[in-house]
PDB file of N, CA and C in Angstrom:
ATOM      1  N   UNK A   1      89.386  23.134 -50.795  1.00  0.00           N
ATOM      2  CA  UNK A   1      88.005  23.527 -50.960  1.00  0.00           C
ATOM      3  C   UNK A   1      87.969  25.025 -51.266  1.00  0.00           C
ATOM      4  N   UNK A   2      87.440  25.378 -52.188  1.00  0.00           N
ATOM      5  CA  UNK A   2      86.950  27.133 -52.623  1.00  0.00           C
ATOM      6  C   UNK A   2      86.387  27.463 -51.476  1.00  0.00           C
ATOM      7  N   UNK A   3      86.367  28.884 -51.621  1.00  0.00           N
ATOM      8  CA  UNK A   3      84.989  29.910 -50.873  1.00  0.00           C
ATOM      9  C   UNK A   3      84.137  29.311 -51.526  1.00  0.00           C
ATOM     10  N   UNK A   4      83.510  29.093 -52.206  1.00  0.00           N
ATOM     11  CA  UNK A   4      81.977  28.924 -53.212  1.00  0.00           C
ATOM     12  C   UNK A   4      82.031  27.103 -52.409  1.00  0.00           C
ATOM     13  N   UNK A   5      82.251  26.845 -52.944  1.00  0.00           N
ATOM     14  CA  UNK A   5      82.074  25.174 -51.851  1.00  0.00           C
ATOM     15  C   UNK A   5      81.923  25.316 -50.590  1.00  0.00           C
ATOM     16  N   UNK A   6      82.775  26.015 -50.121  1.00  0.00           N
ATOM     17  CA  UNK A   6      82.565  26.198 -48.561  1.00  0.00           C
ATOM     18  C   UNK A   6      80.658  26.762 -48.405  1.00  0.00           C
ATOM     19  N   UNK A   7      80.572  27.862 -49.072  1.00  0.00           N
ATOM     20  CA  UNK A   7      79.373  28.534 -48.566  1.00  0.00           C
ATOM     21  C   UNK A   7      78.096  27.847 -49.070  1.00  0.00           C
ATOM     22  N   UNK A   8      78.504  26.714 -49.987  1.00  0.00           N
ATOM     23  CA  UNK A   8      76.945  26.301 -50.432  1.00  0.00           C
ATOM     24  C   UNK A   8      76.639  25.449 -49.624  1.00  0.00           C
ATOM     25  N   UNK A   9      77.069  24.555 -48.804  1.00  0.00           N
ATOM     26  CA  UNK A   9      76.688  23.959 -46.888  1.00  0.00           C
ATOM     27  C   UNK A   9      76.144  24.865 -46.257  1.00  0.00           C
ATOM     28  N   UNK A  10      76.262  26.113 -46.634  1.00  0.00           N
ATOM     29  CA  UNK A  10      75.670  27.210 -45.444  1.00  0.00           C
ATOM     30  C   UNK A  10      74.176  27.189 -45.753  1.00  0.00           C
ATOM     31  N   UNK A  11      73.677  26.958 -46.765  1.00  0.00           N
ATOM     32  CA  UNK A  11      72.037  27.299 -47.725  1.00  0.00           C
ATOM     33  C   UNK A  11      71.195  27.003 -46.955  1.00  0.00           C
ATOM     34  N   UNK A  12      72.176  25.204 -47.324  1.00  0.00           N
ATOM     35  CA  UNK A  12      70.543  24.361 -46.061  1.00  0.00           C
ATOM     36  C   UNK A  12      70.503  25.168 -44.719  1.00  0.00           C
ATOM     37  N   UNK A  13      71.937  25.139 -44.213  1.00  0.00           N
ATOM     38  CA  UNK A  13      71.972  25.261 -42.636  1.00  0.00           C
ATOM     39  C   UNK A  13      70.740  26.438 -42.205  1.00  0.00           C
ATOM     40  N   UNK A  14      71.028  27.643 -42.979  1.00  0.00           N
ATOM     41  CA  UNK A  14      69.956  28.988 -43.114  1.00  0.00           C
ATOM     42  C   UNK A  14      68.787  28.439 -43.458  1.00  0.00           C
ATOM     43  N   UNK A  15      68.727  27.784 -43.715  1.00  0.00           N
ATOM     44  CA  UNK A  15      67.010  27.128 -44.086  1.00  0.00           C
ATOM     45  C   UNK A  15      66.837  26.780 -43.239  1.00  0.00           C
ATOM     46  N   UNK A  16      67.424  26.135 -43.291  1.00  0.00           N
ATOM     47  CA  UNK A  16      66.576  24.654 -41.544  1.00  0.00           C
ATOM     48  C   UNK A  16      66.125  26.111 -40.432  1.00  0.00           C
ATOM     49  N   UNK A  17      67.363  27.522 -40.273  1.00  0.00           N
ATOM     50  CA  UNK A  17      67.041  27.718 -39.330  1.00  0.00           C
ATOM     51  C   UNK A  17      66.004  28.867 -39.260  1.00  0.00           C
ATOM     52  N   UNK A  18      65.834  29.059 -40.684  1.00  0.00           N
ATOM     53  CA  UNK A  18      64.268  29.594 -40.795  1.00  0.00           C
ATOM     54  C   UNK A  18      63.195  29.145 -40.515  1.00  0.00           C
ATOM     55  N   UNK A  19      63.299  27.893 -40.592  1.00  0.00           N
ATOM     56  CA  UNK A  19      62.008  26.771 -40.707  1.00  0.00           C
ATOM     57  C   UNK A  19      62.121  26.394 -39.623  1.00  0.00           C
ATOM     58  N   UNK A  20      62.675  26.566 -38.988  1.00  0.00           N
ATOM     59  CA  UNK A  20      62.830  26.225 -37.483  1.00  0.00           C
ATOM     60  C   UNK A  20      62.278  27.129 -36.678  1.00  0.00           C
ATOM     61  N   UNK A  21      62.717  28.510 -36.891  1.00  0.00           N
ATOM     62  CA  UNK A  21      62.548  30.019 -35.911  1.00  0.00           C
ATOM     63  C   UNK A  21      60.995  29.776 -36.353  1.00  0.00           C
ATOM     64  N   UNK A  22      60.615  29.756 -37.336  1.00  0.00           N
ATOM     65  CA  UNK A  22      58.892  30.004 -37.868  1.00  0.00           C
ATOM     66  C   UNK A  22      58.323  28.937 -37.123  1.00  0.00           C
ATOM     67  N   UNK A  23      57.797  27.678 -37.173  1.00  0.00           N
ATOM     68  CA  UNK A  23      57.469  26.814 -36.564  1.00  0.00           C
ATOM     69  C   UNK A  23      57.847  27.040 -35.081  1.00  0.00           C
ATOM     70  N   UNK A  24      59.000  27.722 -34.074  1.00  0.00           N
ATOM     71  CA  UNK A  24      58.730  28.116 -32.596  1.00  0.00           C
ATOM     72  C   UNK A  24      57.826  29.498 -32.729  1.00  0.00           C
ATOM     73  N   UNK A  25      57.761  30.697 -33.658  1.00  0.00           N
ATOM     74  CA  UNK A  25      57.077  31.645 -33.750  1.00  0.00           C
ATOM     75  C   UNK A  25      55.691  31.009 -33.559  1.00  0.00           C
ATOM     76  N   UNK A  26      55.187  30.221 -34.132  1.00  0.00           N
ATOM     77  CA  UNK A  26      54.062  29.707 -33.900  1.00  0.00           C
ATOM     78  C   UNK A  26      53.640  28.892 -32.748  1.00  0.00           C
ATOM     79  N   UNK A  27      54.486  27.939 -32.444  1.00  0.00           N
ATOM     80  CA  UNK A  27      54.332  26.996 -31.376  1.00  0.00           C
ATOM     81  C   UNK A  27      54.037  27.532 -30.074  1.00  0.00           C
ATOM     82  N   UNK A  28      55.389  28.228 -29.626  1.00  0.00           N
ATOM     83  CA  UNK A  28      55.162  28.852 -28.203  1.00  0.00           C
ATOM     84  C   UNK A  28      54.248  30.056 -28.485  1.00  0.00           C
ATOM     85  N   UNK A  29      53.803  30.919 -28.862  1.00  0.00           N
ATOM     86  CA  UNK A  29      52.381  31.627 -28.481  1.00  0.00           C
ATOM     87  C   UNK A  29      51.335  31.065 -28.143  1.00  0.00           C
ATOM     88  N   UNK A  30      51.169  30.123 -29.050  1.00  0.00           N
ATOM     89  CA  UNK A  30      49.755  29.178 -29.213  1.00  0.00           C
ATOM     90  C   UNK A  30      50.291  28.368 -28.114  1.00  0.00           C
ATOM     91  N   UNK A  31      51.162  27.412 -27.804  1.00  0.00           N
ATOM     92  CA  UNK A  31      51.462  26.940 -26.394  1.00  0.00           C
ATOM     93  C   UNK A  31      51.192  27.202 -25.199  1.00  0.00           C
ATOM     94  N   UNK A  32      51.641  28.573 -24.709  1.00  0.00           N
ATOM     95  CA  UNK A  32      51.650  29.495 -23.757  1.00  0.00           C
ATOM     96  C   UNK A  32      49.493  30.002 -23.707  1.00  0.00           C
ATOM     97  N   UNK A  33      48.892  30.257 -24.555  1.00  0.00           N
ATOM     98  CA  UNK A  33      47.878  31.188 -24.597  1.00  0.00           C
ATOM     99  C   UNK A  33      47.063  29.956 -24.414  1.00  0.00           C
ATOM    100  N   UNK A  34      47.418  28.171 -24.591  1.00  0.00           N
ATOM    101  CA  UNK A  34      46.467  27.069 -24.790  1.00  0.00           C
ATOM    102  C   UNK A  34      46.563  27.221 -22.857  1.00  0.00           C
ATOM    103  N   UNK A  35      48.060  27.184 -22.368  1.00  0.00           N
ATOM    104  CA  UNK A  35      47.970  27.025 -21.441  1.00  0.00           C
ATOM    105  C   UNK A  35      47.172  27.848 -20.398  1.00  0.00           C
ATOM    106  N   UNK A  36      47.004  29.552 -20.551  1.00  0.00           N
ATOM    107  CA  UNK A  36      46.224  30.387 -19.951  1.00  0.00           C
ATOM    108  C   UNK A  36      44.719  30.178 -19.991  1.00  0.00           C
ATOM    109  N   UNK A  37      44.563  29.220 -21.142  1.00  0.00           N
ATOM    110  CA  UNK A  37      42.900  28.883 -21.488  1.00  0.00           C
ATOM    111  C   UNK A  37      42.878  27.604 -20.759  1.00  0.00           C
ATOM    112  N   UNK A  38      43.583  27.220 -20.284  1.00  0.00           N
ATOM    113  CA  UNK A  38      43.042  25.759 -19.290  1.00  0.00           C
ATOM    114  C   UNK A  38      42.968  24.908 -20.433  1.00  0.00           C
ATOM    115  N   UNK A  39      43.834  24.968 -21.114  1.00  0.00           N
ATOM    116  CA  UNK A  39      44.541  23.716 -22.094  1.00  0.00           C
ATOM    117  C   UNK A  39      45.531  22.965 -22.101  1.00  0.00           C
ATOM    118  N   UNK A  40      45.465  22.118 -23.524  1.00  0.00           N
ATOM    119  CA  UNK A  40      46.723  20.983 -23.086  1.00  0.00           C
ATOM    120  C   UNK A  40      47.472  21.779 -24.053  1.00  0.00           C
ATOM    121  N   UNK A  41      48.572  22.532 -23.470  1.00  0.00           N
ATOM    122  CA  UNK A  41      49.347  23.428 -23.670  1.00  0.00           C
ATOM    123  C   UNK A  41      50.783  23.164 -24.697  1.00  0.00           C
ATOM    124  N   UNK A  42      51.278  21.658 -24.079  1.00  0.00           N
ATOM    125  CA  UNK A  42      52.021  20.827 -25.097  1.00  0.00           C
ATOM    126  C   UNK A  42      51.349  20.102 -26.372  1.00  0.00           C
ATOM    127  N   UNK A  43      50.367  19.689 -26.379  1.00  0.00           N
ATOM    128  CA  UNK A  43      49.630  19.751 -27.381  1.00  0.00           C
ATOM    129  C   UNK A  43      49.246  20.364 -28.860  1.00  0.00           C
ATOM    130  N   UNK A  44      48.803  21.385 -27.907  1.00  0.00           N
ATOM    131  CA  UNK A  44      48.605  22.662 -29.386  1.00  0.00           C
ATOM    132  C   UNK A  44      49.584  23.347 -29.577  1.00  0.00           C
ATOM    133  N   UNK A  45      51.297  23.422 -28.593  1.00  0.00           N
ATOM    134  CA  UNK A  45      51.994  23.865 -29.244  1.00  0.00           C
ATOM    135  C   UNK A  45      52.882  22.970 -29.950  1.00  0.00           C
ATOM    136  N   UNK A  46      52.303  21.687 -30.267  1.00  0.00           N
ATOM    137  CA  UNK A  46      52.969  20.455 -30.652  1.00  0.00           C
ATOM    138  C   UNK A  46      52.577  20.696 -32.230  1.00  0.00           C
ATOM    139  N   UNK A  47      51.436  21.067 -31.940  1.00  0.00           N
ATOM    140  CA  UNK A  47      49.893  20.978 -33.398  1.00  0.00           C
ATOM    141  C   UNK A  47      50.745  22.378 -33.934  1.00  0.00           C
ATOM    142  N   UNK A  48      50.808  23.429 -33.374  1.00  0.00           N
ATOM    143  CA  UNK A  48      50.842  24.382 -34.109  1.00  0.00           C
ATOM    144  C   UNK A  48      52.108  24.237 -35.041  1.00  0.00           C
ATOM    145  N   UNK A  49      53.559  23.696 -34.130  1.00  0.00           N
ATOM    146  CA  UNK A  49      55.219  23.604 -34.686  1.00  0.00           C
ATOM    147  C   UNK A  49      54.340  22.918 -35.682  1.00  0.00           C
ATOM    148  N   UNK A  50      54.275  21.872 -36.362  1.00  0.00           N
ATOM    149  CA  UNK A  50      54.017  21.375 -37.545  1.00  0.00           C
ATOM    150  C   UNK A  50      53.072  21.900 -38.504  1.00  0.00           C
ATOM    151  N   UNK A  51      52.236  22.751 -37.950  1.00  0.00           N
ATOM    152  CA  UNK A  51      51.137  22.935 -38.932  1.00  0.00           C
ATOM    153  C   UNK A  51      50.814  24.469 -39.571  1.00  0.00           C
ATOM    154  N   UNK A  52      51.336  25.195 -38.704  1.00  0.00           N
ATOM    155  CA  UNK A  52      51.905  26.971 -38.855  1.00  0.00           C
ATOM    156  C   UNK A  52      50.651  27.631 -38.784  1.00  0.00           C
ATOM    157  N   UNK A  53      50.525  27.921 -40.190  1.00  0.00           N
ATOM    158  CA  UNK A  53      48.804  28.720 -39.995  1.00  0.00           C
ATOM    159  C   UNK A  53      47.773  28.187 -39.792  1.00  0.00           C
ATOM    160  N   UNK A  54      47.712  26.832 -40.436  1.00  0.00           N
ATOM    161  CA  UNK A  54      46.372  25.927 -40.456  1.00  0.00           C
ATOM    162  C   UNK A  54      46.469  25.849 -38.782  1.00  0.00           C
ATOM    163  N   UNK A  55      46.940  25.761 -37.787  1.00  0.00           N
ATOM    164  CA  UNK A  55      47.391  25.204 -36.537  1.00  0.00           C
ATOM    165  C   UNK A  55      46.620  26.528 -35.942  1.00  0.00           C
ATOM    166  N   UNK A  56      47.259  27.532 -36.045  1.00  0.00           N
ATOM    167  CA  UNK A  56      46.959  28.505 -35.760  1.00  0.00           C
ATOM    168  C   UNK A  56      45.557  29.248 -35.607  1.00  0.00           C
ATOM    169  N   UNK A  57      44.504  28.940 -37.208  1.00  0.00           N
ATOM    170  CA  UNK A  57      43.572  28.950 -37.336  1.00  0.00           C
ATOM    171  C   UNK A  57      42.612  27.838 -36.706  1.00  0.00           C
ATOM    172  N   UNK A  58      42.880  26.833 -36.600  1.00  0.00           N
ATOM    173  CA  UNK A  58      41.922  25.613 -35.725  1.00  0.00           C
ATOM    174  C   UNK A  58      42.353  25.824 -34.508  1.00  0.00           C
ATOM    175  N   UNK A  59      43.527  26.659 -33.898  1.00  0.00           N
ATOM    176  CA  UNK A  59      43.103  26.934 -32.545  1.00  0.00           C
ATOM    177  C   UNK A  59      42.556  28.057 -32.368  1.00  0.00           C
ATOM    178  N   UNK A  60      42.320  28.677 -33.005  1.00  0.00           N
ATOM    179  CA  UNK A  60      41.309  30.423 -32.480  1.00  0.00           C
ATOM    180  C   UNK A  60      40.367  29.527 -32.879  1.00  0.00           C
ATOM    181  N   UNK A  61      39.862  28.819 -33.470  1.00  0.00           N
ATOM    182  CA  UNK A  61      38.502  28.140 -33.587  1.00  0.00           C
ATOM    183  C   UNK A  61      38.034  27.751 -32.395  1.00  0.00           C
ATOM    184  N   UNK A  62      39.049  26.692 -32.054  1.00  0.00           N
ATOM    185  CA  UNK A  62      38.546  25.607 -31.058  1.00  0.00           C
ATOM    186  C   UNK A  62      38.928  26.623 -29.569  1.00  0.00           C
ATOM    187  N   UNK A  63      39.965  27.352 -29.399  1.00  0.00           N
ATOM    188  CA  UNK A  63      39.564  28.251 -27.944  1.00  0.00           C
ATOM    189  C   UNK A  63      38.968  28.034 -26.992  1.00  0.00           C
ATOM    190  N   UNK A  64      39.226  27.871 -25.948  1.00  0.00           N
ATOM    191  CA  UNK A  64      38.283  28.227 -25.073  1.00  0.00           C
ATOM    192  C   UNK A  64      38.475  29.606 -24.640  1.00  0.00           C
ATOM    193  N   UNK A  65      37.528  30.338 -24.348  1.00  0.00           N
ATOM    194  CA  UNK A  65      37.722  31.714 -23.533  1.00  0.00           C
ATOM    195  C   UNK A  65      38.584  31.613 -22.729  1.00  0.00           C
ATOM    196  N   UNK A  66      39.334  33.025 -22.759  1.00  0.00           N
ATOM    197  CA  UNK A  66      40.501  33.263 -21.289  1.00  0.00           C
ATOM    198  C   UNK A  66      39.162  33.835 -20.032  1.00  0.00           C
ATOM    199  N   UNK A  67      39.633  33.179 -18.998  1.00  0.00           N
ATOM    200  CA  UNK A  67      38.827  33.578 -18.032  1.00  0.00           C
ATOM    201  C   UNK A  67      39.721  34.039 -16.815  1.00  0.00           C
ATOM    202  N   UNK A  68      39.081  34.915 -16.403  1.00  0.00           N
ATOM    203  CA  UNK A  68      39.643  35.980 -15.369  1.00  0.00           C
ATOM    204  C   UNK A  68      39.281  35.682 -13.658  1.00  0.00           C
ATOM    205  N   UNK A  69      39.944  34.065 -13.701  1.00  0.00           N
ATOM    206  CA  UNK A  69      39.755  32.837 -12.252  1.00  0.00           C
ATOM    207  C   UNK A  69      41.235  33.814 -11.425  1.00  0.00           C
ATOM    208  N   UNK A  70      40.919  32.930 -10.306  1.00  0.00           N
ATOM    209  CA  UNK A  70      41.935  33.177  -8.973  1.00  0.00           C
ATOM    210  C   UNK A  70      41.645  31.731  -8.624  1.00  0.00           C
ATOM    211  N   UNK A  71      42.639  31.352  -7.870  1.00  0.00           N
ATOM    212  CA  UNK A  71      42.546  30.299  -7.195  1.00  0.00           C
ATOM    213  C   UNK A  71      42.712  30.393  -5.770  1.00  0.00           C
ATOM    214  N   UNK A  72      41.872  29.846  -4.966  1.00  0.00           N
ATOM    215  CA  UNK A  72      41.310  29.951  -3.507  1.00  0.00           C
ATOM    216  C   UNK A  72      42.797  29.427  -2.693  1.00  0.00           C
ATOM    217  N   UNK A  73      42.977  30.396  -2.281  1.00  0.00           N
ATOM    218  CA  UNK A  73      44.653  30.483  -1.124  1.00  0.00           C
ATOM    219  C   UNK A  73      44.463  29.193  -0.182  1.00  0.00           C
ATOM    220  N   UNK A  74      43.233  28.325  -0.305  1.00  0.00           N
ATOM    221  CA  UNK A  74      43.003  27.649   1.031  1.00  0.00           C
ATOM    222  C   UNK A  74      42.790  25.867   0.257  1.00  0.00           C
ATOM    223  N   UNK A  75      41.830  25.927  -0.972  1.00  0.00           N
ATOM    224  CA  UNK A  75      42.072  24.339  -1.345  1.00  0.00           C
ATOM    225  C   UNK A  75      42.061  24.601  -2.873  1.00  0.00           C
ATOM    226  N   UNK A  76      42.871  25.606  -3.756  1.00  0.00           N
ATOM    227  CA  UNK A  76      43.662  25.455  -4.772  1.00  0.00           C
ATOM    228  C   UNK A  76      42.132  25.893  -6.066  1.00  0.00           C
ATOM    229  N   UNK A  77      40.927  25.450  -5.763  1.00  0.00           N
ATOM    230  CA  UNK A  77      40.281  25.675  -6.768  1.00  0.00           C
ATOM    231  C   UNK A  77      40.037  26.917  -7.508  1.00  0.00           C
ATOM    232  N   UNK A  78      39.801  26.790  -8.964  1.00  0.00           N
ATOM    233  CA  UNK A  78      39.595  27.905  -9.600  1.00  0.00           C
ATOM    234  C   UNK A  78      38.098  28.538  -9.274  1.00  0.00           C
ATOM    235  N   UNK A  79      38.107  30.091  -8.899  1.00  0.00           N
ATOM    236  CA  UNK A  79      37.384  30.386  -8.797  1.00  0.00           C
ATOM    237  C   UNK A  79      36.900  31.935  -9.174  1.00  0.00           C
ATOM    238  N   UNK A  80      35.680  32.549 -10.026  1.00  0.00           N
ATOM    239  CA  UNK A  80      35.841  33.945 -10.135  1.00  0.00           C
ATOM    240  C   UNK A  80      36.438  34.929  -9.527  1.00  0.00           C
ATOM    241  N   UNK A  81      36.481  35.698 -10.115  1.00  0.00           N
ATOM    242  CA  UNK A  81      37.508  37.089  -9.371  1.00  0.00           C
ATOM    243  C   UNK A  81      36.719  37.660  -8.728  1.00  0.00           C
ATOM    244  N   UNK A  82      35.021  37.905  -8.878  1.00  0.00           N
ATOM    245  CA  UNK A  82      34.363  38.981  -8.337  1.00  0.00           C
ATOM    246  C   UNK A  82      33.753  38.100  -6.839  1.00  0.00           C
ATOM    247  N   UNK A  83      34.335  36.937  -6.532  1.00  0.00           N
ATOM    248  CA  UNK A  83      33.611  36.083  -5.391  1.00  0.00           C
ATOM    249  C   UNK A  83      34.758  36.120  -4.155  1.00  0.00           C
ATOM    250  N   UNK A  84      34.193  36.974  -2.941  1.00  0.00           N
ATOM    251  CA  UNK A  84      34.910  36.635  -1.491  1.00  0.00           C
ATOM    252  C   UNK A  84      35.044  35.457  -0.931  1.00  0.00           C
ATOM    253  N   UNK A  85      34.194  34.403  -1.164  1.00  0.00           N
ATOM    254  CA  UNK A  85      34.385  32.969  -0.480  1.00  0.00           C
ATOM    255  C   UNK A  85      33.835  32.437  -1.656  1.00  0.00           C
ATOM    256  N   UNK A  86      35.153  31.387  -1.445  1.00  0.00           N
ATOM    257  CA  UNK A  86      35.285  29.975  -2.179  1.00  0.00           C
ATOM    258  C   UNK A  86      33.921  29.129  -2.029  1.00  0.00           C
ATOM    259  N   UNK A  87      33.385  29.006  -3.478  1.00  0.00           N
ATOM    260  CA  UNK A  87      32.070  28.061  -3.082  1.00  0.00           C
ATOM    261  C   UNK A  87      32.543  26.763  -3.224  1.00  0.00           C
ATOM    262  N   UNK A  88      34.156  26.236  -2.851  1.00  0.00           N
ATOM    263  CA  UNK A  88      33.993  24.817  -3.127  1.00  0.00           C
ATOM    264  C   UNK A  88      34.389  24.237  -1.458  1.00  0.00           C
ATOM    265  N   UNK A  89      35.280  25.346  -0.885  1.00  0.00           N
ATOM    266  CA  UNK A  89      35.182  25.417   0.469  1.00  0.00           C
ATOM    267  C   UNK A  89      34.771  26.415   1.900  1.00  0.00           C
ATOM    268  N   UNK A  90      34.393  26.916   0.850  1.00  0.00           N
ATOM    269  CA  UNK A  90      33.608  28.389   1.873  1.00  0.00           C
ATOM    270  C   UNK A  90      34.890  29.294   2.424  1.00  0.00           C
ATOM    271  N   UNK A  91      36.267  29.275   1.940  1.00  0.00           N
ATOM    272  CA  UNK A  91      37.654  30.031   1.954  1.00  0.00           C
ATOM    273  C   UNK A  91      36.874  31.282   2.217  1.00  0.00           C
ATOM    274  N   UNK A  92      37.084  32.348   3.040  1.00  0.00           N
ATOM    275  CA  UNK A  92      37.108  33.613   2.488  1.00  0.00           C
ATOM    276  C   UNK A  92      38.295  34.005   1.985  1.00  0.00           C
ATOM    277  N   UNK A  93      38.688  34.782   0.856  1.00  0.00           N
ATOM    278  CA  UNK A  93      39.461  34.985   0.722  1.00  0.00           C
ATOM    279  C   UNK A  93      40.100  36.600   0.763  1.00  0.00           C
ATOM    280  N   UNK A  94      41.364  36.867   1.068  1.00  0.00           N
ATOM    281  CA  UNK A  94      41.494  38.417   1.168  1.00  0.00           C
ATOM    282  C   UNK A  94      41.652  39.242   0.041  1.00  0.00           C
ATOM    283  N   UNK A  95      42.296  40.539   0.661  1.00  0.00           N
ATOM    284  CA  UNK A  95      42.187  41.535  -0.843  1.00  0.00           C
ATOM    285  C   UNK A  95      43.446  41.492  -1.694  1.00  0.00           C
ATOM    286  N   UNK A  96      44.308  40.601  -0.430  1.00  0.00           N
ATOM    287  CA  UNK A  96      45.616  39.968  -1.512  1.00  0.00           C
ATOM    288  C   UNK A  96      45.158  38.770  -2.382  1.00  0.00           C
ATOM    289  N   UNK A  97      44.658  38.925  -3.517  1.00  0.00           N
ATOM    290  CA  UNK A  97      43.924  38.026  -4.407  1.00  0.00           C
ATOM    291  C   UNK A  97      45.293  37.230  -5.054  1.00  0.00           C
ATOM    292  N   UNK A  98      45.341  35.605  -4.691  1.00  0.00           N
ATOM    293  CA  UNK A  98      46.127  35.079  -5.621  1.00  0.00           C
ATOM    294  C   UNK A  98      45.534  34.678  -6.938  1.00  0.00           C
ATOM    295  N   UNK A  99      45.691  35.781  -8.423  1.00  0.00           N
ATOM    296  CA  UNK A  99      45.499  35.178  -9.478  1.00  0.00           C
ATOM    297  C   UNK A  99      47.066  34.545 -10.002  1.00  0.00           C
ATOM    298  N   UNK A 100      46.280  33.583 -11.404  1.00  0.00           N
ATOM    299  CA  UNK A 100      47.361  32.715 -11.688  1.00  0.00           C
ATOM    300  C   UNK A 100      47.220  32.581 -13.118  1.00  0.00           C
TER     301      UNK A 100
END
């Protein structure tokens, strides 16, 4: 086998792993940021690997706001940051705030 035979197997291989790195460039951000929005996190980073920009663009569409919750140290619910007791169990909670 030549050098020149040898290296033209390499073409695809460099492709695939472009097309590969691009499609996780997309996936896990949008994955990760679905998940901080109280999304289905495997989902849209399922939507995005296949779909790149279009993926990308229908999720800043569809978004939900990031919201700035804590969850109550005492029965797990999400609840504002600016609230001392839990209105789902009346928790007070301290100034060690568990956000998540």
């Amino acid at each position: 086998m030549t050098v020149q035979g040898a290296m033209a197997g390499i073409g695809p291989i460099i492709l695939t792993a472009i097309l590969l790195g691009i499609s996780l460039g997309f996936a896990i951000p949008i994955g990760i940021s679905a998940s901080r929005r109280g999304m289905n996190a495997v989902g849209w980073g399922v939507f995005a690997f296949f779909t790149w920009f279009t993926g990308l663009i229908v999720f800043l569409l569809f978004a939900k706001p990031k919201t700035d919750d804590m969850a109550c140290s005492a029965c797990g619910q999400r609840i504002p940051r600016n609230h001392v007791y839990c209105p789902f169990c009346g928790h007070r909670e301290s100034i060690e705030l568990h956000y998540q």
